[in-house]
N, C-alpha and C. Protein backbone atom coordinates (compact mmCIF):
# COMPACT_ATOMS: atom_id res chain seq x y z
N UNK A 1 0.81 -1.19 0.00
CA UNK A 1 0.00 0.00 0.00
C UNK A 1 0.86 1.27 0.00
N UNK A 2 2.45 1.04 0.46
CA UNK A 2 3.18 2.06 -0.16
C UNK A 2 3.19 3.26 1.30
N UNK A 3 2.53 2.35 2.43
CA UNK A 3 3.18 2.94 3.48
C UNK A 3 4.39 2.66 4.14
N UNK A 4 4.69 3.96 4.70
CA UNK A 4 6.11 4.07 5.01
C UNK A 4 5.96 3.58 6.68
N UNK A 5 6.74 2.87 7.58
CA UNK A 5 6.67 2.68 9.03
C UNK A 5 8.10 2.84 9.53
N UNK A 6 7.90 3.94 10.73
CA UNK A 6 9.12 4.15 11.38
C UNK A 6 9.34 3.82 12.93
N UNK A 7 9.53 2.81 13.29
CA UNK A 7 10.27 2.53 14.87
C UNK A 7 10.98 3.30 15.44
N UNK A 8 10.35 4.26 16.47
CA UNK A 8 11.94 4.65 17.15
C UNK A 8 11.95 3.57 18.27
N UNK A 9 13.79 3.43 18.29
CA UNK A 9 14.30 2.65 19.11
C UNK A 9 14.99 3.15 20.10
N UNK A 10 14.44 3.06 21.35
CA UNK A 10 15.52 3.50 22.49
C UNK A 10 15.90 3.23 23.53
N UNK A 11 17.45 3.05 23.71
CA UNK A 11 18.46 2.86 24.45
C UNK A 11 18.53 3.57 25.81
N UNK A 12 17.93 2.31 27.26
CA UNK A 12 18.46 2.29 28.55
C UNK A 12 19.65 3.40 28.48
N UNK A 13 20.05 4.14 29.63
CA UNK A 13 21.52 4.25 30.23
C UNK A 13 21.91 3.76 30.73
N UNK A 14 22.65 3.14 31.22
CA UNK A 14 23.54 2.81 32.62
C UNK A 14 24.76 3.76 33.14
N UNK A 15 24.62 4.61 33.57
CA UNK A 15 25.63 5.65 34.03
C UNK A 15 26.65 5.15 34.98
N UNK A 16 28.18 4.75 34.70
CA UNK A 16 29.10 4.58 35.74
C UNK A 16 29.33 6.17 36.19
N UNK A 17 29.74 5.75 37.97
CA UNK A 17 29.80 7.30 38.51
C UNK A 17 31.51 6.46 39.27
N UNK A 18 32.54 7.26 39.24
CA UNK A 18 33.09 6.68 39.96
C UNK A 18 34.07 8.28 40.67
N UNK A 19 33.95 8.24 42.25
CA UNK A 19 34.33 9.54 42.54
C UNK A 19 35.79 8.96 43.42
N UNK A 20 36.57 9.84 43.13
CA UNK A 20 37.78 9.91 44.04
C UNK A 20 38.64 10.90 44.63
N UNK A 21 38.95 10.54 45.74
CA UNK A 21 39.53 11.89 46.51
C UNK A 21 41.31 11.68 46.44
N UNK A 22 41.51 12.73 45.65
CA UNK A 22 43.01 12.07 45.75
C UNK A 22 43.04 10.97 45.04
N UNK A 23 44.20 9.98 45.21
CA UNK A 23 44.37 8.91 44.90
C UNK A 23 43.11 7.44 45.02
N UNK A 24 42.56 8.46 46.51
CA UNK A 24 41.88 7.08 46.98
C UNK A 24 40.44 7.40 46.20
N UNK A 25 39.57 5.86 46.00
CA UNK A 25 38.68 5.84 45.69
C UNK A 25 37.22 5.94 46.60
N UNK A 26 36.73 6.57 46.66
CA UNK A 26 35.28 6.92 47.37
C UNK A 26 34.10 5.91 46.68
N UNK A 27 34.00 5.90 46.19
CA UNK A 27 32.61 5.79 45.40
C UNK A 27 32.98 5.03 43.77
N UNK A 28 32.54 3.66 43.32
CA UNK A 28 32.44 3.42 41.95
C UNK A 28 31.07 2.47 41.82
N UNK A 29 30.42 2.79 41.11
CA UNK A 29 29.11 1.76 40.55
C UNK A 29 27.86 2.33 39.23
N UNK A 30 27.74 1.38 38.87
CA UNK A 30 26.89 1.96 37.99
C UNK A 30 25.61 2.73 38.31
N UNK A 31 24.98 3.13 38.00
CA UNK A 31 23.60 3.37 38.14
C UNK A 31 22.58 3.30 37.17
N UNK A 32 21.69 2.68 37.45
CA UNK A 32 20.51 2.00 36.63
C UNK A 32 19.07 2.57 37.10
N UNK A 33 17.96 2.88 36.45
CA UNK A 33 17.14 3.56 36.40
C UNK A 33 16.12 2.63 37.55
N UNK A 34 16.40 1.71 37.78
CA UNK A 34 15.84 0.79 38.94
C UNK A 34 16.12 1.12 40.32
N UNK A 35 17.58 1.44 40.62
CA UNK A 35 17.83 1.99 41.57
C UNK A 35 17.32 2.96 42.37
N UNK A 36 16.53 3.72 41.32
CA UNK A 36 15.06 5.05 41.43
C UNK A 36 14.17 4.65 41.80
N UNK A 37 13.75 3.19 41.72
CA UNK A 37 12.34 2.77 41.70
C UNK A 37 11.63 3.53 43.10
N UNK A 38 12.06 3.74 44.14
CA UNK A 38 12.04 4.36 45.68
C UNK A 38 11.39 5.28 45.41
N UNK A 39 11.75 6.68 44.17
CA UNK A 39 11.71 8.08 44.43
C UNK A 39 10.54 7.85 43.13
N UNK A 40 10.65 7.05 41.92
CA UNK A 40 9.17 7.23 40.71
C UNK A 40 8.27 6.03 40.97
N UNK A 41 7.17 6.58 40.48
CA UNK A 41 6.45 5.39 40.17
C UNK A 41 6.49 4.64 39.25
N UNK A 42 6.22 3.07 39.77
CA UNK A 42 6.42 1.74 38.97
C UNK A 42 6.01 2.06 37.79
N UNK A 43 4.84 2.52 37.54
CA UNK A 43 4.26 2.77 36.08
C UNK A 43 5.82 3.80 35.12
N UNK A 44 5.59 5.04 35.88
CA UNK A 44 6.70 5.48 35.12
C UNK A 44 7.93 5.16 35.15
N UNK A 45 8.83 4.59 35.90
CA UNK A 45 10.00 3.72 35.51
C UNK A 45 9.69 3.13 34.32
N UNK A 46 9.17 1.83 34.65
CA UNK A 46 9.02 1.21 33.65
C UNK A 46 8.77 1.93 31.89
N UNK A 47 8.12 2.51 31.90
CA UNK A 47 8.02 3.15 30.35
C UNK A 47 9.05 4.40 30.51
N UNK A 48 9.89 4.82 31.16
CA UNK A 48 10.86 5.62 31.01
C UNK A 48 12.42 5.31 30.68
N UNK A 49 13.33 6.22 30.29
CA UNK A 49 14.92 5.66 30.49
C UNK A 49 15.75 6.70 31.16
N UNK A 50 16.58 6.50 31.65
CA UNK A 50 17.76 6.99 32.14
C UNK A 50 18.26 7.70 31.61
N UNK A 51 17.63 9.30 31.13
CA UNK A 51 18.23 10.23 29.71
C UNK A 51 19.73 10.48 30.24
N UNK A 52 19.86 10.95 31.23
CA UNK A 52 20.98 11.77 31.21
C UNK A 52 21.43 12.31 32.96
N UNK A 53 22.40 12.66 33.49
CA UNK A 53 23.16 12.14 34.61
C UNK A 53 24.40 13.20 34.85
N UNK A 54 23.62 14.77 35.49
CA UNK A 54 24.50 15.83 35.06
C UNK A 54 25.36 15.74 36.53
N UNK A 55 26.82 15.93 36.82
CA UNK A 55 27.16 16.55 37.89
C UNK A 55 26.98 18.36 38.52
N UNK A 56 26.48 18.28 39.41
CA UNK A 56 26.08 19.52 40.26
C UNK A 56 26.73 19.92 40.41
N UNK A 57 28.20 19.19 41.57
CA UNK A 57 29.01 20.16 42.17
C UNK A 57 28.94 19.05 43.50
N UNK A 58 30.21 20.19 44.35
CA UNK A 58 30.65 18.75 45.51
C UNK A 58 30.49 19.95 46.99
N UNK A 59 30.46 19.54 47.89
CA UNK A 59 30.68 20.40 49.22
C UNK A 59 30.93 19.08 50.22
N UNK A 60 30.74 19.81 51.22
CA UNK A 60 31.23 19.19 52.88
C UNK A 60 30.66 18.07 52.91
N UNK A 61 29.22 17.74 52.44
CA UNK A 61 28.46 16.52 52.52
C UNK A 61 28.75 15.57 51.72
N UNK A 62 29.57 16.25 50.17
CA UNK A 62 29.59 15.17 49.35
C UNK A 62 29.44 15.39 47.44
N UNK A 63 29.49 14.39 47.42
CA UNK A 63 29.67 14.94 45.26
C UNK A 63 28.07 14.70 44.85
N UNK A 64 27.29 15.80 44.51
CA UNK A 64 25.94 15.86 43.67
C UNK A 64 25.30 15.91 42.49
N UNK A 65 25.12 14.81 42.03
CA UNK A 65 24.47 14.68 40.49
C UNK A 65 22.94 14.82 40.13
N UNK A 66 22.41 14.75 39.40
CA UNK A 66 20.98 15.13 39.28
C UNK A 66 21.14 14.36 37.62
N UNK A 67 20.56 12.96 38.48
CA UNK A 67 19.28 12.17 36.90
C UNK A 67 18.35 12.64 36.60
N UNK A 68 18.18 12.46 35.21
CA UNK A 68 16.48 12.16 34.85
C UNK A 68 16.41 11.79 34.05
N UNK A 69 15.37 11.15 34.68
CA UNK A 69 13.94 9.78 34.01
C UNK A 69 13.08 10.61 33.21
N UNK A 70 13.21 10.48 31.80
CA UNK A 70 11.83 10.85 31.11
C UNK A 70 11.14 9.73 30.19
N UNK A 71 10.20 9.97 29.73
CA UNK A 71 9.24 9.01 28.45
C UNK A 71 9.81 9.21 27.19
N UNK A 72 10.17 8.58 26.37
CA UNK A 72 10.54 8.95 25.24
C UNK A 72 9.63 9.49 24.52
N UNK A 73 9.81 10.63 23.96
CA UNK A 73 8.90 11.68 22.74
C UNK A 73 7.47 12.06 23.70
N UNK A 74 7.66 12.41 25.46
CA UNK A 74 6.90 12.67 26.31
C UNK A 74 7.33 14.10 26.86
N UNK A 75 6.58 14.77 27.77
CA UNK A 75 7.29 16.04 28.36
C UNK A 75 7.40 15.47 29.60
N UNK A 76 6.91 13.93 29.83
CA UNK A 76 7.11 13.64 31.32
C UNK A 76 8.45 13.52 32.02
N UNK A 77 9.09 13.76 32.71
CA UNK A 77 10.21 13.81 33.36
C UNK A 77 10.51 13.76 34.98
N UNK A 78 11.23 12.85 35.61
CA UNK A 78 11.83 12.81 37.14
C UNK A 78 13.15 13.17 37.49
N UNK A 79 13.19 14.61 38.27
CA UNK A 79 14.78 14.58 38.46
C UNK A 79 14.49 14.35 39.84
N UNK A 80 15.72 13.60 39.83
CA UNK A 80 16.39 12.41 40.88
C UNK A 80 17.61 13.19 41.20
N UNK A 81 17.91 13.68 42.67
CA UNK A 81 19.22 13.88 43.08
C UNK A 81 19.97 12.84 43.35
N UNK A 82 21.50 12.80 43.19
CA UNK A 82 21.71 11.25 43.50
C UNK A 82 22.99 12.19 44.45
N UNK A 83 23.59 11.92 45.48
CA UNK A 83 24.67 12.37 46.40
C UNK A 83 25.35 10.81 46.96
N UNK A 84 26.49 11.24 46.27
CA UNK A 84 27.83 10.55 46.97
C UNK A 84 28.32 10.81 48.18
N UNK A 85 28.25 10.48 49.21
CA UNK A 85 28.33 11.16 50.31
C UNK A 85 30.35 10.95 50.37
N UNK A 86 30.92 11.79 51.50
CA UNK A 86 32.37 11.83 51.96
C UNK A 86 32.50 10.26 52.17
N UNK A 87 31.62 9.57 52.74
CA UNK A 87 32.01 8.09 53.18
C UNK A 87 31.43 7.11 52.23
N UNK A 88 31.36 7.74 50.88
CA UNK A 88 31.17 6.76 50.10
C UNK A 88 29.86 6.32 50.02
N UNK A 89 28.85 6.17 50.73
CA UNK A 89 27.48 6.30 50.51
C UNK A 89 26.77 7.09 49.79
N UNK A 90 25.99 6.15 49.52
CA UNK A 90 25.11 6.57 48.03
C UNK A 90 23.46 7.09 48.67
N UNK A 91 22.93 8.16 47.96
CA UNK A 91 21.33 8.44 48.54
C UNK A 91 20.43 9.38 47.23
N UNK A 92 19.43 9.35 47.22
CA UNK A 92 18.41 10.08 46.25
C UNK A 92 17.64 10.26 47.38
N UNK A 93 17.38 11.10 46.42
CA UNK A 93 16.14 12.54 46.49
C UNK A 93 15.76 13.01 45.70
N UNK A 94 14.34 13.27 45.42
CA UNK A 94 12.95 13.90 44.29
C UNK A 94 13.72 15.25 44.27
N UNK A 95 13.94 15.82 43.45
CA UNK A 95 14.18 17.44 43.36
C UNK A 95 12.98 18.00 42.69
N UNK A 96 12.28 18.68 42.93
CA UNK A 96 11.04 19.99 43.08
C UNK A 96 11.48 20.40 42.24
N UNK A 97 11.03 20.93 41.28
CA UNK A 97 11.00 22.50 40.26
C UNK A 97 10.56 23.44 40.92
């Protein structure tokens, strides 16, 4: 019939974060959009991906990145704080607009 069909296809992240002070290592692991499941809902995980995984900046508490989860070809979106703490511990938090 001479129609045309286009798939978009799209690609999970998996973001390695690996922080170090000096020589020594603090912090290495991937991060996977599951790891969120805590801070989004099941529904939206699941139909979302892991766009992108900016660093913030570091202070007294620790090194701060900010994920987000969106829908592909959606305006829906979750930013996720993610903080490396000084002792190597890992934590999220919903960040507000």
């Amino acid at each position: 019939d001479g129609r045309l069909f286009v798939d978009n296809v799209y690609y999970d992240n998996v973001i390695h974060i690996c922080v170090y002070q000096g020589t020594r290592r603090l912090f290495g692991n991937d991060i996977r959009k599951e790891m969120l499941s805590e801070m989004v809902p099941e529904d939206f995980l699941h139909s979302s991906i892991l766009s992108d995984m900016e660093f913030v900046g570091v202070d007294t508490r620790g090194y701060h990145y900010l994920a987000t989860l969106c829908v592909p070809d959606a305006s829906s979106c979750y930013n996720v704080m993610v903080d490396v703490s000084t002792a190597g511990e890992l934590s999220y938090q919903i960040r507000l607009q």
